[in-house]
Protein backbone atom coordinates (compact mmCIF):
# COMPACT_ATOMS: atom_id res chain seq x y z
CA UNK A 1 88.81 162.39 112.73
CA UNK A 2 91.59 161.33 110.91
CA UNK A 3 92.35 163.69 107.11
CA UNK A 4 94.42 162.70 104.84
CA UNK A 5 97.08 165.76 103.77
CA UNK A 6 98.80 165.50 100.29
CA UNK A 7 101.52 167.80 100.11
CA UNK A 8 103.08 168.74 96.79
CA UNK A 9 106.31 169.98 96.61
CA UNK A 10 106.54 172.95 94.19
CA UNK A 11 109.98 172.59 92.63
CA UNK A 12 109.72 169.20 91.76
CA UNK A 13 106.14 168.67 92.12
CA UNK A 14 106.63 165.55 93.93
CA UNK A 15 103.61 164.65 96.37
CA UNK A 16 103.76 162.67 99.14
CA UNK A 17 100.57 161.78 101.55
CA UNK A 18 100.89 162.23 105.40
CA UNK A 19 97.63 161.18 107.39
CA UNK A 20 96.75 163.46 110.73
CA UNK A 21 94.47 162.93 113.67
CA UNK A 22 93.07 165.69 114.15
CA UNK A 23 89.29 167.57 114.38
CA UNK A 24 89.95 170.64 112.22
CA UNK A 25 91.78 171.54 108.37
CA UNK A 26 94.17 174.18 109.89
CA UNK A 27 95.16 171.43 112.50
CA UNK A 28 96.04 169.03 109.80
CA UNK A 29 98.46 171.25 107.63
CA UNK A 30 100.16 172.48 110.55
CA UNK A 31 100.61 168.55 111.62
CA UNK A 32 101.65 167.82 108.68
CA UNK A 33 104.63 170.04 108.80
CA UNK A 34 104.21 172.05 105.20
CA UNK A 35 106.90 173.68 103.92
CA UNK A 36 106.88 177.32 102.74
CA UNK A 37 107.77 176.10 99.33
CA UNK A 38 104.52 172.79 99.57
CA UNK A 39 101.39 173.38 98.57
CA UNK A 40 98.66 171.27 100.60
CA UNK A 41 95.31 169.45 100.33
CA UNK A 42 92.90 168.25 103.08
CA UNK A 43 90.61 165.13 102.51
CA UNK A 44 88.19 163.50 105.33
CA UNK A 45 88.76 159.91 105.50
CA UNK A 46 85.56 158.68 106.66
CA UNK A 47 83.52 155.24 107.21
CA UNK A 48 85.72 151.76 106.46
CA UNK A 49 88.40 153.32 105.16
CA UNK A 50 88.77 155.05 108.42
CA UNK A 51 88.78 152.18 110.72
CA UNK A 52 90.98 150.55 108.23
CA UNK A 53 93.00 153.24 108.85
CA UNK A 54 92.87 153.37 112.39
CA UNK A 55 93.90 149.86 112.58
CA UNK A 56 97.21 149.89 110.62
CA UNK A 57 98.56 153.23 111.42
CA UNK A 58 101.26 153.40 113.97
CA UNK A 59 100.31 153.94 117.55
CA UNK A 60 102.21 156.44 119.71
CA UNK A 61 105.28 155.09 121.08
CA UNK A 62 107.91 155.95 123.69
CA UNK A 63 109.59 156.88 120.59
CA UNK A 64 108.22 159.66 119.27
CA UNK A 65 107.80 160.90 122.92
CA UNK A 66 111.65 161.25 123.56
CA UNK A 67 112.10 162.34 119.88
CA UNK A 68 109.01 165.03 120.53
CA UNK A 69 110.71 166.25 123.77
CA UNK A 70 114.25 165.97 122.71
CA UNK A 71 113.72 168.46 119.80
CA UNK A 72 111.77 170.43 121.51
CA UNK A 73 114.51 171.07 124.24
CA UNK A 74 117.01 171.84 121.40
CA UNK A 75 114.61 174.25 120.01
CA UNK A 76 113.81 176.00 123.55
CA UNK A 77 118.06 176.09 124.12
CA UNK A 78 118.47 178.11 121.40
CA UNK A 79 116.23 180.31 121.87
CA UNK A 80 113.34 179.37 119.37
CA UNK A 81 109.58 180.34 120.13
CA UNK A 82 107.53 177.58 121.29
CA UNK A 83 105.19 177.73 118.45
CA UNK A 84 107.82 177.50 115.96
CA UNK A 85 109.58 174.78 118.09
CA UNK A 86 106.78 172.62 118.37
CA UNK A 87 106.12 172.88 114.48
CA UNK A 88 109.78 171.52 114.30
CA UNK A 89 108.52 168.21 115.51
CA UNK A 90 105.74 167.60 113.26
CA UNK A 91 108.12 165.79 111.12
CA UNK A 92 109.97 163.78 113.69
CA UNK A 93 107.32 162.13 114.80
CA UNK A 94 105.32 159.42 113.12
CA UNK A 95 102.01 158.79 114.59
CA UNK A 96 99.52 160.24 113.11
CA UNK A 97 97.62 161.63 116.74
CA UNK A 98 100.57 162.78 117.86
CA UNK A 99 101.23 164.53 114.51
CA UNK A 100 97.37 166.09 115.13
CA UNK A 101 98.29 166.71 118.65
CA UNK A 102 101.32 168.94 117.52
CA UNK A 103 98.86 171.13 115.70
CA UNK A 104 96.35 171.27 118.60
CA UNK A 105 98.89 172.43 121.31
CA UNK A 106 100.26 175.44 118.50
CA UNK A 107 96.83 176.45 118.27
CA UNK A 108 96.23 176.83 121.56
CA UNK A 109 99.54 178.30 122.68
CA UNK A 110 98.76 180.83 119.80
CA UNK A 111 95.00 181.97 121.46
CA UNK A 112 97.35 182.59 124.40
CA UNK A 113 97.24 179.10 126.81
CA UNK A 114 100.34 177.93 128.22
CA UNK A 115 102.01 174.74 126.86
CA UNK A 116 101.05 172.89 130.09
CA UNK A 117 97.04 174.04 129.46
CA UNK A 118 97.63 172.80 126.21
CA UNK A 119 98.99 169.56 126.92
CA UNK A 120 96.55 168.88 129.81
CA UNK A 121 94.06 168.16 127.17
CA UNK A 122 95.76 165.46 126.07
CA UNK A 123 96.53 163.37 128.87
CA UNK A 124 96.70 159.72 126.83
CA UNK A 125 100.21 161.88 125.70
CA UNK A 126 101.03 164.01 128.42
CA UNK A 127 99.97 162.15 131.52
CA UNK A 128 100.21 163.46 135.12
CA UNK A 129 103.91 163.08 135.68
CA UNK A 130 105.00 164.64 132.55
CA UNK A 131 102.26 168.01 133.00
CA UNK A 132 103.63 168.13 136.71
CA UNK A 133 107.03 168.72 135.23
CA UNK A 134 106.47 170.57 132.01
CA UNK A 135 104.25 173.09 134.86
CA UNK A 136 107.47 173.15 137.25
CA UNK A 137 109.49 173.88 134.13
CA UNK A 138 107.32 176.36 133.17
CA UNK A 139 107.46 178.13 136.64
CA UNK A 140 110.98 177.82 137.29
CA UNK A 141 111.96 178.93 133.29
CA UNK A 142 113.49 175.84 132.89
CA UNK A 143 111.14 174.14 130.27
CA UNK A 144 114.36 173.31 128.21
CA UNK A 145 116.08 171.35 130.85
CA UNK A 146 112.93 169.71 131.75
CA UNK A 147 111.87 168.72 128.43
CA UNK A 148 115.41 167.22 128.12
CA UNK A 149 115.53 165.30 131.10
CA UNK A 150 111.62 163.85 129.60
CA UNK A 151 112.87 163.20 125.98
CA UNK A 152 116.31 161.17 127.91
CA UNK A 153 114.45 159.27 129.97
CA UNK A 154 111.71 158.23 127.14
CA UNK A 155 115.14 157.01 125.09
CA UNK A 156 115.87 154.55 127.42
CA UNK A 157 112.49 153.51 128.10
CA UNK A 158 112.52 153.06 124.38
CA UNK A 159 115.66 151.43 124.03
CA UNK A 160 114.49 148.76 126.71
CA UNK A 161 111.53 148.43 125.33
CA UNK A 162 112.40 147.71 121.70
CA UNK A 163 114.96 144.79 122.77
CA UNK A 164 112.13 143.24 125.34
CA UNK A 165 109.58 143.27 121.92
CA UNK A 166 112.39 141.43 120.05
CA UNK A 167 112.96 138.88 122.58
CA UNK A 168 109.45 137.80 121.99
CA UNK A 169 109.32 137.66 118.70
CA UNK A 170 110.80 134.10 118.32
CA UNK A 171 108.01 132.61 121.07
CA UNK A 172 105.58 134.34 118.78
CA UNK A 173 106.21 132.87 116.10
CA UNK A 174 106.10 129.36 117.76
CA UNK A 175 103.08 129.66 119.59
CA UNK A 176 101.01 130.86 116.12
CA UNK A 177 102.74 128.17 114.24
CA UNK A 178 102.17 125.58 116.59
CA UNK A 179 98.32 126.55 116.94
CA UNK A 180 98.04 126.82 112.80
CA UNK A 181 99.25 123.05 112.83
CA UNK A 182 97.22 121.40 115.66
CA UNK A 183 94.11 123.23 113.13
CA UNK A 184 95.25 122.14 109.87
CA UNK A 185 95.69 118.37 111.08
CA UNK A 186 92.36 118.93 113.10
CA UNK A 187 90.99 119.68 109.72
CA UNK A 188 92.81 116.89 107.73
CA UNK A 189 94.74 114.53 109.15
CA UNK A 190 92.52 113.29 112.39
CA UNK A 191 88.91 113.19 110.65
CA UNK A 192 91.09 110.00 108.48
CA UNK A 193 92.91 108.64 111.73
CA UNK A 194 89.66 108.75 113.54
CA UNK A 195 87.96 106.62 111.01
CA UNK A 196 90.30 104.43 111.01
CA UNK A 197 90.82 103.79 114.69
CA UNK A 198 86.53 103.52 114.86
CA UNK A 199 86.70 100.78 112.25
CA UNK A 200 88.79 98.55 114.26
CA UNK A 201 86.83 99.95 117.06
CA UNK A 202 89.90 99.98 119.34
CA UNK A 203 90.10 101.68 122.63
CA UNK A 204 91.22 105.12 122.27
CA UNK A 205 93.62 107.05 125.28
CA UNK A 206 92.45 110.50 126.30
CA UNK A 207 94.87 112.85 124.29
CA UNK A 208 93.44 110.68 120.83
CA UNK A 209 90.01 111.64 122.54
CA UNK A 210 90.66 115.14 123.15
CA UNK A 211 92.02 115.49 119.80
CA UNK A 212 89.29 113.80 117.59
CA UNK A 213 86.64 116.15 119.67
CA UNK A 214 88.51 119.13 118.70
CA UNK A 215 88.32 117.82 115.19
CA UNK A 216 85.06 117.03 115.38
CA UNK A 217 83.96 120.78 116.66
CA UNK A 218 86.04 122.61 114.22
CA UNK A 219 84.62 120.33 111.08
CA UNK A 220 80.75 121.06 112.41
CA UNK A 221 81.67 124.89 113.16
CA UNK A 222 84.73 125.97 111.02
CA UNK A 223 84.27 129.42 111.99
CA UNK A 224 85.92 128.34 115.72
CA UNK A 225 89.00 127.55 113.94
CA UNK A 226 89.59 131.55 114.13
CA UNK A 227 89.20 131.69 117.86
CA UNK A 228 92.70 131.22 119.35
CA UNK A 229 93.81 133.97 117.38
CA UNK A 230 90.60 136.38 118.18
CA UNK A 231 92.08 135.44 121.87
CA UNK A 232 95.70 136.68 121.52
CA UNK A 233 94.33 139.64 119.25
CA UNK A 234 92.12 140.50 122.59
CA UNK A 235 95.17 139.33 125.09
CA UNK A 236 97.24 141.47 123.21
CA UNK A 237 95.26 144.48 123.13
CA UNK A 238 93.75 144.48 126.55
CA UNK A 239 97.33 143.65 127.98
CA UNK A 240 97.60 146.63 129.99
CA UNK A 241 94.09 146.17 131.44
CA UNK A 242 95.08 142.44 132.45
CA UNK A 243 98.76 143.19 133.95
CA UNK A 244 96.94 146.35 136.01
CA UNK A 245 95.04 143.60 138.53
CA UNK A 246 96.76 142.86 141.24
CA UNK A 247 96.91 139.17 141.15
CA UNK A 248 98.59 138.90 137.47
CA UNK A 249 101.25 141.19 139.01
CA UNK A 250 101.96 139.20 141.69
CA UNK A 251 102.12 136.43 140.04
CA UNK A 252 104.88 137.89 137.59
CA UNK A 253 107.01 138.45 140.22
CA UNK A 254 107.16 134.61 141.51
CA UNK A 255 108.10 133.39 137.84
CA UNK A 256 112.11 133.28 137.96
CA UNK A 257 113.85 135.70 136.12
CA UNK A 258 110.30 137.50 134.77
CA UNK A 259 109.73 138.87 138.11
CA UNK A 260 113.33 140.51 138.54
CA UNK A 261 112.31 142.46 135.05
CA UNK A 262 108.91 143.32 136.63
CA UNK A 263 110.90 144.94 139.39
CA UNK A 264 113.87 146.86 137.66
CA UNK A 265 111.34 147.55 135.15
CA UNK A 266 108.77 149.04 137.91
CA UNK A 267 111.76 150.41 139.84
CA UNK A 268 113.59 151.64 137.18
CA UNK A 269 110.30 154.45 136.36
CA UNK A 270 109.50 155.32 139.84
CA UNK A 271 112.58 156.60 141.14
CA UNK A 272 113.57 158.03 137.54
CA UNK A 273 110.40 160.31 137.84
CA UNK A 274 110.93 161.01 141.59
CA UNK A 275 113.96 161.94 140.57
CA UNK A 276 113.34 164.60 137.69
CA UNK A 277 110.41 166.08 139.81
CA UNK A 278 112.47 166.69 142.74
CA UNK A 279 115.09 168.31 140.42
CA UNK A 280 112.46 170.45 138.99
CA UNK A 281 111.80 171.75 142.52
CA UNK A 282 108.65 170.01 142.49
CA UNK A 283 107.10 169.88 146.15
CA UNK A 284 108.06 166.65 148.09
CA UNK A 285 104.63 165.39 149.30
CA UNK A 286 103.30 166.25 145.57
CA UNK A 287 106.42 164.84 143.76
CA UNK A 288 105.41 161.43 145.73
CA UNK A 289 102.22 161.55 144.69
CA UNK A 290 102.72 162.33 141.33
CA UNK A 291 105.32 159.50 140.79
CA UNK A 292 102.47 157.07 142.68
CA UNK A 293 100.24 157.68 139.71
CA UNK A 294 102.94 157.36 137.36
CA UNK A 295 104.20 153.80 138.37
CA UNK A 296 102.20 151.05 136.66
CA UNK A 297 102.76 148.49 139.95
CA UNK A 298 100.90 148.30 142.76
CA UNK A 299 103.57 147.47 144.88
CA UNK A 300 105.52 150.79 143.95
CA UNK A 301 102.24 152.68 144.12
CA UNK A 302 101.62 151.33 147.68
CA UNK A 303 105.53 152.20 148.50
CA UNK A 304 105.22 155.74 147.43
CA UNK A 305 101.66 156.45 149.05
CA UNK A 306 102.64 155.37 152.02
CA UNK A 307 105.87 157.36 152.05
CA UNK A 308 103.97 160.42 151.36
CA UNK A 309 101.69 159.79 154.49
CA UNK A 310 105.27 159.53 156.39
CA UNK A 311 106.28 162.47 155.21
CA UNK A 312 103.14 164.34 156.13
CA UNK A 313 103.72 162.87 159.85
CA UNK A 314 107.31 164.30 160.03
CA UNK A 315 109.11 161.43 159.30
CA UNK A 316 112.61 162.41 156.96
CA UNK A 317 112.87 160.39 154.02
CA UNK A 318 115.28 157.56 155.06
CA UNK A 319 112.57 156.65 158.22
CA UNK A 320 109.85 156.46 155.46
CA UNK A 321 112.11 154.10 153.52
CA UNK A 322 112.88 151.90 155.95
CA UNK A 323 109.42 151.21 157.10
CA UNK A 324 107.70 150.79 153.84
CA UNK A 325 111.18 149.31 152.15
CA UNK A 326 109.00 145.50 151.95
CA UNK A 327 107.25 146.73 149.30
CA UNK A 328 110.87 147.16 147.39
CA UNK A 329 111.73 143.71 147.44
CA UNK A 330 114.93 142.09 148.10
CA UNK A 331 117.12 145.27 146.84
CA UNK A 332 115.44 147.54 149.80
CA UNK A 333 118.33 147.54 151.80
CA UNK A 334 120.74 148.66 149.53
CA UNK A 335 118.11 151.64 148.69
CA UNK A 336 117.57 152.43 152.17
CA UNK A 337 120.98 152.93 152.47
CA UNK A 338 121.86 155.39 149.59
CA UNK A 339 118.97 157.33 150.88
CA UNK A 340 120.35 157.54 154.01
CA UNK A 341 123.82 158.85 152.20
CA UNK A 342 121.81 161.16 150.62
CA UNK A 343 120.40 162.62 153.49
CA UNK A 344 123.65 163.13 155.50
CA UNK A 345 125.31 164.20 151.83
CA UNK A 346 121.89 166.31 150.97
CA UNK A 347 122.44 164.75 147.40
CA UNK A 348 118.76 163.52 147.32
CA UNK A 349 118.18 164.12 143.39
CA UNK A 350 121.70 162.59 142.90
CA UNK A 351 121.10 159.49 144.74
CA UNK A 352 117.89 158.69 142.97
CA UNK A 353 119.09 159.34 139.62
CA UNK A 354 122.19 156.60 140.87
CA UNK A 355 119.45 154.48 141.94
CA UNK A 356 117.39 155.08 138.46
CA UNK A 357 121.00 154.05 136.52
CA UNK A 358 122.19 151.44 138.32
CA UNK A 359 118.34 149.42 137.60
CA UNK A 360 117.97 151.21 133.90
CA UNK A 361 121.40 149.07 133.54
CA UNK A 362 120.46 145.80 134.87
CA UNK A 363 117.09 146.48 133.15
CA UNK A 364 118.80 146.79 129.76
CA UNK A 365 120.93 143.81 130.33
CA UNK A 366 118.01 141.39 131.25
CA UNK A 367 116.37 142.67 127.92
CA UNK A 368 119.33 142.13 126.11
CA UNK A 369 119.10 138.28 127.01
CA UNK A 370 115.23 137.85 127.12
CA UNK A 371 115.79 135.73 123.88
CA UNK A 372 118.06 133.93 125.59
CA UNK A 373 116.07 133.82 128.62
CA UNK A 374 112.81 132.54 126.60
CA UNK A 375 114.55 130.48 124.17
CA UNK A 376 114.51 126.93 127.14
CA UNK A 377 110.61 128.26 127.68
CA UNK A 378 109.98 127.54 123.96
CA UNK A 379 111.64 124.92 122.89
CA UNK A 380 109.68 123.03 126.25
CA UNK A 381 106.33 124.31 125.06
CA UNK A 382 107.49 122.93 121.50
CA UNK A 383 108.22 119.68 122.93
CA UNK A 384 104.58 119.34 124.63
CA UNK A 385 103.03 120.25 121.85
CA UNK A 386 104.92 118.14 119.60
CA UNK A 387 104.64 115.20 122.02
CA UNK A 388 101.55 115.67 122.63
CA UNK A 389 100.52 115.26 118.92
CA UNK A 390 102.49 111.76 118.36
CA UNK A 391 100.85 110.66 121.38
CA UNK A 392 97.87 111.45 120.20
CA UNK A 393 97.56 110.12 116.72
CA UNK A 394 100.50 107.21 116.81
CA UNK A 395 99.97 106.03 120.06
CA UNK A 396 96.63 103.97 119.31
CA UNK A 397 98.20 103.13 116.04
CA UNK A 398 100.96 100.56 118.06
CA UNK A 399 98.43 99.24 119.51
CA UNK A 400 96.31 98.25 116.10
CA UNK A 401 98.76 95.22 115.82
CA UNK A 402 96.80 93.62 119.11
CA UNK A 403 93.79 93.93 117.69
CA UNK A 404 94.62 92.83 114.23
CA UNK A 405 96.68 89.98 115.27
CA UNK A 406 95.15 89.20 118.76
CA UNK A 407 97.52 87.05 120.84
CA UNK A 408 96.60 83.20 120.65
């Protein structure tokens, strides 16, 4: 339930309003992140106003986990309690569950759970990869170090994920405009053009057809007119639904250029959180299957499964790697090799970090130039669409002159 907190500072008696998700009062003023010197009030937002709400407050992000984890480690380095750590954050972060999330895990922590129990109830957060090292942290009494490793590793998955959101920005843009003007002319433009072409009752090419049908549809039922962007609303927010099936992933990785992102992207988390489990002394065989739940493609999951099963067998590492390394794509050679370095060197947790950098690099570069990248892509989808609408409505018009003046 989401409560809205209005926090008055006493000095100046300024107030400002901070909204937590959260299912209890006590919850919400410790999200909130009071002050000694604030005085606090809890309302229930309830009904509309709370899906209103719910609709244009910030998600969580990648963000506010490496800004969550990052403070936390400083906190834990210094030798601050975890409850007071963790109350640290409250004003670091900006969504309003993870603000209500903060006040959860200090509540529970203070009945006497540990922070992983207290995370594990939270698992859209905290999923399996980050509670299998926050619990090897935990045993090893290096939570610190772990969490700081985490809150890195989110930073660059944020950093290459804010420049790959404002490469698409610019297509974005295009594709709305472009659909807002083939519905105003459906609306104004065509019904006149297809009056005029019926009048003269001159054959009509397909695209002109097309065209005065959509017309025609959206005039009768105006309420269709809203239906392309209903679609990208539900593309948009079922998008990692659709890019989970197998088939949309494959075919991601045959489109030039988009499928070397899918795999430095793909590449890029697996071996980063192989990497940190194995330095957190995280059992091999579990540390695979952890980071096979943690990868989002099939491909890696399959890679990482399977290597676990070779494991199991007795295989080392390096076998494993070079008889599933087809499921790494053209850079499994080069892989195979540092892990064979790293098992002559023993330098395993080295070499995949290396292996992490060197695609977190190429990953960051590729994002860098996805405007570039999508800028050709647009400016051809502008030119159908634009061609596509003089074809449409001027072609039949050249051809008026025939009928008007028919050839003796």
């Amino acid at each position: 339930m989401l409560k809205k907190v209005t926090v008055t500072n006493v000095s100046t008696g300024r107030a400002t309003i901070t909204v937590v998700d959260t299912d209890s009062q006590e919850k919400a003023l410790i999200g909130s992140g009071v002050a000694s010197n604030e005085t606090a009030t809890v309302e229930d937002i309830i009904g509309l106003d709370e899906t209103v709400h719910r609709i244009s407050l910030k998600k969580p992000s990648v963000e506010d986990t490496a800004q969550f984890f990052s403070g936390l480690a400083r906190c834990l380095d210094r030798n601050i309690g975890i409850s007071k750590g963790l109350a640290l954050q409250t004003n670091r972060v900006r969504s309003p569950l993870f603000k209500g999330v903060i006040g959860d895990l200090i509540t529970s922590i203070a009945s006497g759970q540990k922070l992983s129990e207290a995370m594990a109830k939270h698992p859209v957060l905290f999923p399996d990869q980050v509670l299998s090292l926050i619990i090897a942290g935990e045993e090893a009494g290096q939570l610190g170090r772990v969490c700081r490793r985490i809150g890195q590793s989110s930073r660059k998955s944020s950093k290459i994920i804010k420049k790959l959101q404002n490469g698409l920005i610019y297509p974005a843009v295009v594709i709305v405009l472009a659909v807002i003007v083939v519905i105003v002319m459906s609306f104004t433009l065509v019904p006149s053009m297809a009056k005029l072409f019926e009048s003269f009752k001159a054959p009509l090419p397909l695209g002109t057809k097309a065209l005065i049908f959509l017309s025609d549809i959206l005039i009768k039922q105006p309420y269709l007119a809203a239906l392309p962007f209903v679609g990208l609303w539900f593309f948009f927010k079922n998008w990692g639904r659709i890019n989970s099936q197998k088939w949309v992933q494959d075919l991601a990785l045959k489109i030039p250029k988009v499928g070397e992102i899918v795999r430095k992207s793909a590449s890029a988390v697996s071996f980063r959180t192989l990497a940190m489990l194995v330095d957190a002394n995280v059992r091999l065989s579990s540390a695979l299957e952890i980071t096979a739940k943690a990868t989002w493609h099939y491909h890696y999951k399959n890679f990482f499964i399977k290597l676990g099963e070779h494991i199991a067998l007795g295989r080392t590492m390096h076998e494993g790697f070079v008889i599933e390394g087809h499921w790494l794509g053209p850079d499994s050679r080069s892989i195979c090799g540092l892990i064979e370095l790293a098992s002559e060197t023993g330098t395993g947790t080295e070499m995949l970090n290396e292996i992490a950098d060197d695609y977190e690099e190429e990953l960051d570069g590729l994002a860098g130039q996805i405007d570039k990248l999508m800028e050709p892509l647009t400016i051809m989808f502008l030119g159908l669409v634009v061609g596509f609408l003089i074809y449409a409505i001027y072609g039949p018009i050249f051809s008026l002159g025939d009928i008007i003046l028919p050839k003796k």
